[in-house]
N, C-alpha and C. Protein backbone atom coordinates (compact mmCIF):
# COMPACT_ATOMS: atom_id res chain seq x y z
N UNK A 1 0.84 -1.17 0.00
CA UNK A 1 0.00 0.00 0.00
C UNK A 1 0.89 1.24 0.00
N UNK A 2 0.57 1.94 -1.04
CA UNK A 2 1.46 3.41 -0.95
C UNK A 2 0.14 4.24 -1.81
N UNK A 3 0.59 5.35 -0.41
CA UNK A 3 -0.55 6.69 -0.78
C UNK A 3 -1.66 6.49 -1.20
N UNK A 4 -2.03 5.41 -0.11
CA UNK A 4 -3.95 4.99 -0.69
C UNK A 4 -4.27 5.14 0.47
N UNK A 5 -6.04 5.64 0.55
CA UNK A 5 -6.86 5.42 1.50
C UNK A 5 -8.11 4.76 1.56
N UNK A 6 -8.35 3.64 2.48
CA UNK A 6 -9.16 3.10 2.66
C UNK A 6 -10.36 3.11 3.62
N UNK A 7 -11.60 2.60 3.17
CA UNK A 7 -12.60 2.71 4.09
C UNK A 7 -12.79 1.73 4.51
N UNK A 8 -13.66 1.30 5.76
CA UNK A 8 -14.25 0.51 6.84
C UNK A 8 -14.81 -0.66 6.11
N UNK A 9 -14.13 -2.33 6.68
CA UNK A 9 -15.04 -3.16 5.59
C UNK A 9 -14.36 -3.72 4.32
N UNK A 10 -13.54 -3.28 4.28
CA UNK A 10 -12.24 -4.00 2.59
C UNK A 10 -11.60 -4.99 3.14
N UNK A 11 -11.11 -5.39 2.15
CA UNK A 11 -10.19 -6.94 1.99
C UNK A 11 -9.41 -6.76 1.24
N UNK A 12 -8.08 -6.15 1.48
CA UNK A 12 -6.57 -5.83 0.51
C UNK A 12 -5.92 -7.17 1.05
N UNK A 13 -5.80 -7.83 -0.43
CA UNK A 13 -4.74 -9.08 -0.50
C UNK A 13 -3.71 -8.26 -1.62
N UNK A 14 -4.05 -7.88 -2.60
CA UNK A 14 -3.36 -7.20 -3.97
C UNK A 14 -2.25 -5.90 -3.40
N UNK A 15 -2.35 -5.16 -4.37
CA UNK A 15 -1.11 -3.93 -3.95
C UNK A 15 -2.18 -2.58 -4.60
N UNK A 16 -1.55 -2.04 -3.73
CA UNK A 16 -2.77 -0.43 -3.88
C UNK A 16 -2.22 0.95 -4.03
N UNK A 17 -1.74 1.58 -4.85
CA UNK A 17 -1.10 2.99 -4.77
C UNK A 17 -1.55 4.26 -5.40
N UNK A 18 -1.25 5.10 -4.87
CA UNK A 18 -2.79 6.33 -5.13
C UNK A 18 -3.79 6.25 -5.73
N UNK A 19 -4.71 5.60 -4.60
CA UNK A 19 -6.14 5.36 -4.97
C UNK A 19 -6.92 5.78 -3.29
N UNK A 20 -8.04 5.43 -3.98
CA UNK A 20 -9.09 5.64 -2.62
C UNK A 20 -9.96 4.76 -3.12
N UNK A 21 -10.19 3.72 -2.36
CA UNK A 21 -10.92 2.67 -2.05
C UNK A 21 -12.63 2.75 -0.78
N UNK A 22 -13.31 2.85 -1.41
CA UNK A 22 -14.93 2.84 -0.55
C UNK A 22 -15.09 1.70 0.44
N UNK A 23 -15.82 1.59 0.91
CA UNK A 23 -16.31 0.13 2.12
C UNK A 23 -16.87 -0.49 1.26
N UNK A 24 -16.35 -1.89 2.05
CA UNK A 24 -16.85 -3.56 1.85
C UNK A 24 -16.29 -3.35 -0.19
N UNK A 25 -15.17 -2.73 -0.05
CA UNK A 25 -14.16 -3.35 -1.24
C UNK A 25 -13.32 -4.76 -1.42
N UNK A 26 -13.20 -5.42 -2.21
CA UNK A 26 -11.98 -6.80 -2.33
C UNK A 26 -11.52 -6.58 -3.12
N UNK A 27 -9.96 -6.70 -2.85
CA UNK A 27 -9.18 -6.79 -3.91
C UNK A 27 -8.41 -7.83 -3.57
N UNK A 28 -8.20 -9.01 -4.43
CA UNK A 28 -7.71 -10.07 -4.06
C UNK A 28 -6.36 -10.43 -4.63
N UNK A 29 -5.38 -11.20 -3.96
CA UNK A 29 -4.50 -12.08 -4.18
C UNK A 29 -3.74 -11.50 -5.35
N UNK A 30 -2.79 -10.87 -5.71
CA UNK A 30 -1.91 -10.59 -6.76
C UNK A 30 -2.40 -8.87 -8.21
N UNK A 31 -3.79 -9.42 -7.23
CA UNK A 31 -4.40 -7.50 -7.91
C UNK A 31 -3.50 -6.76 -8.04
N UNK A 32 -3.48 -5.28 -8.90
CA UNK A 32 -2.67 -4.26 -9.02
C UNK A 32 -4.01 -3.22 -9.48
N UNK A 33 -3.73 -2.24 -8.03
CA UNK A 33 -4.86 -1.15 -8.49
C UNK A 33 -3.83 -0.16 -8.32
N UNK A 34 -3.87 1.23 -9.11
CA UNK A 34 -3.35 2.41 -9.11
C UNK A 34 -3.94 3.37 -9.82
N UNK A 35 -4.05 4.44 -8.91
CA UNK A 35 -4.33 6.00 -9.19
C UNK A 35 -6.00 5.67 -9.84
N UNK A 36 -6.74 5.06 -9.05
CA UNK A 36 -7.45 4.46 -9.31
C UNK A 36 -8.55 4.79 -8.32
N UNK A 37 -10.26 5.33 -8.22
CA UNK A 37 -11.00 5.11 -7.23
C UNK A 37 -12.16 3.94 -7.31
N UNK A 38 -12.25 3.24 -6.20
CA UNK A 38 -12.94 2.20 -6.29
C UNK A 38 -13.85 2.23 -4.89
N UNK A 39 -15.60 2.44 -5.90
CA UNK A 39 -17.06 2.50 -5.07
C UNK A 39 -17.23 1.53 -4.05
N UNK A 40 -17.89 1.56 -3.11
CA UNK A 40 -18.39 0.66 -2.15
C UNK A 40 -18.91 -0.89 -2.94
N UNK A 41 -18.54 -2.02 -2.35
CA UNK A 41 -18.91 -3.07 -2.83
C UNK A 41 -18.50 -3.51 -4.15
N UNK A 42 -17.38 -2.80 -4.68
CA UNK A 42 -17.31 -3.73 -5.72
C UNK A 42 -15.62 -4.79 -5.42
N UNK A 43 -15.69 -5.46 -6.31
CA UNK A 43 -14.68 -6.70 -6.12
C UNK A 43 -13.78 -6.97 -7.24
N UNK A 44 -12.44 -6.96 -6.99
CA UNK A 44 -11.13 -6.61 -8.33
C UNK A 44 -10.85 -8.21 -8.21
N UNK A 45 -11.02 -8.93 -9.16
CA UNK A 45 -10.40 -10.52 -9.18
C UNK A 45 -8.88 -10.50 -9.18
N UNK A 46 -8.18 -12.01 -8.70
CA UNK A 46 -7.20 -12.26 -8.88
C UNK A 46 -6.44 -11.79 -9.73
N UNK A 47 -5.44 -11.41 -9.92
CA UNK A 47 -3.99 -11.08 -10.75
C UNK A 47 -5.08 -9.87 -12.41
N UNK A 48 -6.21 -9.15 -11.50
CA UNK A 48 -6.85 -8.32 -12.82
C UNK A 48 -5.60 -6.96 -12.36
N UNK A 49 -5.38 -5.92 -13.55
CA UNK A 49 -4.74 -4.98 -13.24
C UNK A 49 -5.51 -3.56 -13.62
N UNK A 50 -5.48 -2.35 -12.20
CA UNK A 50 -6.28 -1.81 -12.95
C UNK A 50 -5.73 -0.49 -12.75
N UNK A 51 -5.40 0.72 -13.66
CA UNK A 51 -4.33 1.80 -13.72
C UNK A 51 -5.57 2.98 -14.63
N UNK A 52 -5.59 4.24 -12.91
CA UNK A 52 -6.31 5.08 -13.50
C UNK A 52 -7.96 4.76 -14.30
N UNK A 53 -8.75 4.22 -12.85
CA UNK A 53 -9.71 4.01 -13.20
C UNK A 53 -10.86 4.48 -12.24
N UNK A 54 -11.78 4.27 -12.81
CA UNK A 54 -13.19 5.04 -11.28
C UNK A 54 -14.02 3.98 -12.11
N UNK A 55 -14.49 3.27 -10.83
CA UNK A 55 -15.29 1.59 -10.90
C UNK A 55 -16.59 2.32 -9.69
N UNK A 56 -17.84 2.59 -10.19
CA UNK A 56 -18.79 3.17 -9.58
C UNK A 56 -19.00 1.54 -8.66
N UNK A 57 -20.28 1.46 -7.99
CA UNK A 57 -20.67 0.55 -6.69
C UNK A 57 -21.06 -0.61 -7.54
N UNK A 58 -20.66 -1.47 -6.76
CA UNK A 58 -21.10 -3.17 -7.02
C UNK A 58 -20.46 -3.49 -8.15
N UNK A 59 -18.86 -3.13 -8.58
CA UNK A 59 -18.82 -3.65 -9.77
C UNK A 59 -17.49 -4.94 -10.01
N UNK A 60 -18.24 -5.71 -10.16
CA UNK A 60 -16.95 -6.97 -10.34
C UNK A 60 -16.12 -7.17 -11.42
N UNK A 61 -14.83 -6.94 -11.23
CA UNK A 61 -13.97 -6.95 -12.09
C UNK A 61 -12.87 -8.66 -12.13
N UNK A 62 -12.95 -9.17 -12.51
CA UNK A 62 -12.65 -10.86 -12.77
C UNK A 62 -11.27 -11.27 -12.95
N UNK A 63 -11.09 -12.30 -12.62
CA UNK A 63 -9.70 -12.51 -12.42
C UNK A 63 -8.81 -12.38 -13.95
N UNK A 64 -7.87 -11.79 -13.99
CA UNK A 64 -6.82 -11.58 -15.23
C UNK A 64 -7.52 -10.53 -15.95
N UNK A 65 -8.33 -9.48 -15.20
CA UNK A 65 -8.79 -8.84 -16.54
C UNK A 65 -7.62 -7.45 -16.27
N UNK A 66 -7.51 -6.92 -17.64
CA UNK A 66 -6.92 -5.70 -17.14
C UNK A 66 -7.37 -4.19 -17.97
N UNK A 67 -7.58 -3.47 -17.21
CA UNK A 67 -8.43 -2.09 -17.30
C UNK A 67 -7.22 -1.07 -17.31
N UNK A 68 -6.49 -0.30 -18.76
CA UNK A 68 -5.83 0.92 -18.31
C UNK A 68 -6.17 2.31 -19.02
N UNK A 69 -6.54 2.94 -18.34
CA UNK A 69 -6.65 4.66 -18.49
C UNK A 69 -5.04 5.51 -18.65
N UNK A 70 -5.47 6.49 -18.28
CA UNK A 70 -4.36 7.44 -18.50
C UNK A 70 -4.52 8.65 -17.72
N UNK A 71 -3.76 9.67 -17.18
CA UNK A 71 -4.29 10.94 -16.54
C UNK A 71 -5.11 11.18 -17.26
N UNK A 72 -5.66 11.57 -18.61
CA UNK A 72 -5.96 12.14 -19.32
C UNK A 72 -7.21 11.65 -19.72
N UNK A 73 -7.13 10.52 -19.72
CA UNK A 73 -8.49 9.41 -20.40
C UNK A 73 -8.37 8.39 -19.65
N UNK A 74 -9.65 8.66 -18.36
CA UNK A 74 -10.02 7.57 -17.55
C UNK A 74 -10.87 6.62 -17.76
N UNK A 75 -10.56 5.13 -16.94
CA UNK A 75 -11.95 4.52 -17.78
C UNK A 75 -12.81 4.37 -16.33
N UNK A 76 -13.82 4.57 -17.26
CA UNK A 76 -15.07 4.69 -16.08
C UNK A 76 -16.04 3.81 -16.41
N UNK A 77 -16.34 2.54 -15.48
CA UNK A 77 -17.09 1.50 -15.07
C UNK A 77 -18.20 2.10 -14.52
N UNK A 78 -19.97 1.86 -15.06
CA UNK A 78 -21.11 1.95 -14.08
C UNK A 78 -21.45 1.11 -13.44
N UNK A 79 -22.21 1.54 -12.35
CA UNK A 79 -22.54 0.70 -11.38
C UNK A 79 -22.79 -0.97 -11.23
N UNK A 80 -22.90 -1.40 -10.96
CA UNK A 80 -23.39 -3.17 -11.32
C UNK A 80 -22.89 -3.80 -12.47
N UNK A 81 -22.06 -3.35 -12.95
CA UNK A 81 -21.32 -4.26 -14.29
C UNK A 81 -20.64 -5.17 -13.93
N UNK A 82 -20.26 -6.22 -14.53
CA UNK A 82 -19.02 -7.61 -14.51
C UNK A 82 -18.62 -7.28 -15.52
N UNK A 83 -17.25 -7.63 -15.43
CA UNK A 83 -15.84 -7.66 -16.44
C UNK A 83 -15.33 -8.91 -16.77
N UNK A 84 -15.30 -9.75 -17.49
CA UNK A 84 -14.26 -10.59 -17.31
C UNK A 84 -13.62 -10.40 -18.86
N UNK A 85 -12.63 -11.97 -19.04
CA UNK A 85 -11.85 -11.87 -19.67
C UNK A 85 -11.86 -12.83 -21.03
């Protein structure tokens, strides 16, 4: 974890660096989130990578998937979506 903040209720197994993470988040086992905000309740699968993103509430993102933005051009997930691969 570097320069992230988290809320009440998450499950960091993965690695997390400037982001802000909501309650009752998972990020599991070998994840890579950065510069990245992630809504209440949603869930980052195994070894998915996700760089410069805003993932609104409830949204499951699946193991190996990988999501990258840019400062410039973020990608933005709505609410209740699944991702996989």
């Amino acid at each position: 974890m570097k320069n992230a903040q988290f809320a009440t209720g998450c499950v960091i197994e993965g690695t997390v660096e400037e982001s802000l993470v909501f309650r009752k988040v998972t990020i599991a086992k070998d994840a890579e989130v950065r510069n990245s905000i992630i809504m209440q309740g949603s869930q980052i699968g195994e070894g998915a990578i996700l760089e410069y993103c805003i993932l609104d509430k409830n949204v499951t993102v699946g193991p190996g998937v990988t999501l990258k933005g840019t400062k410039d051009n973020l990608v933005v997930i709505e609410k209740n979506k699944t991702l996989t691969v």
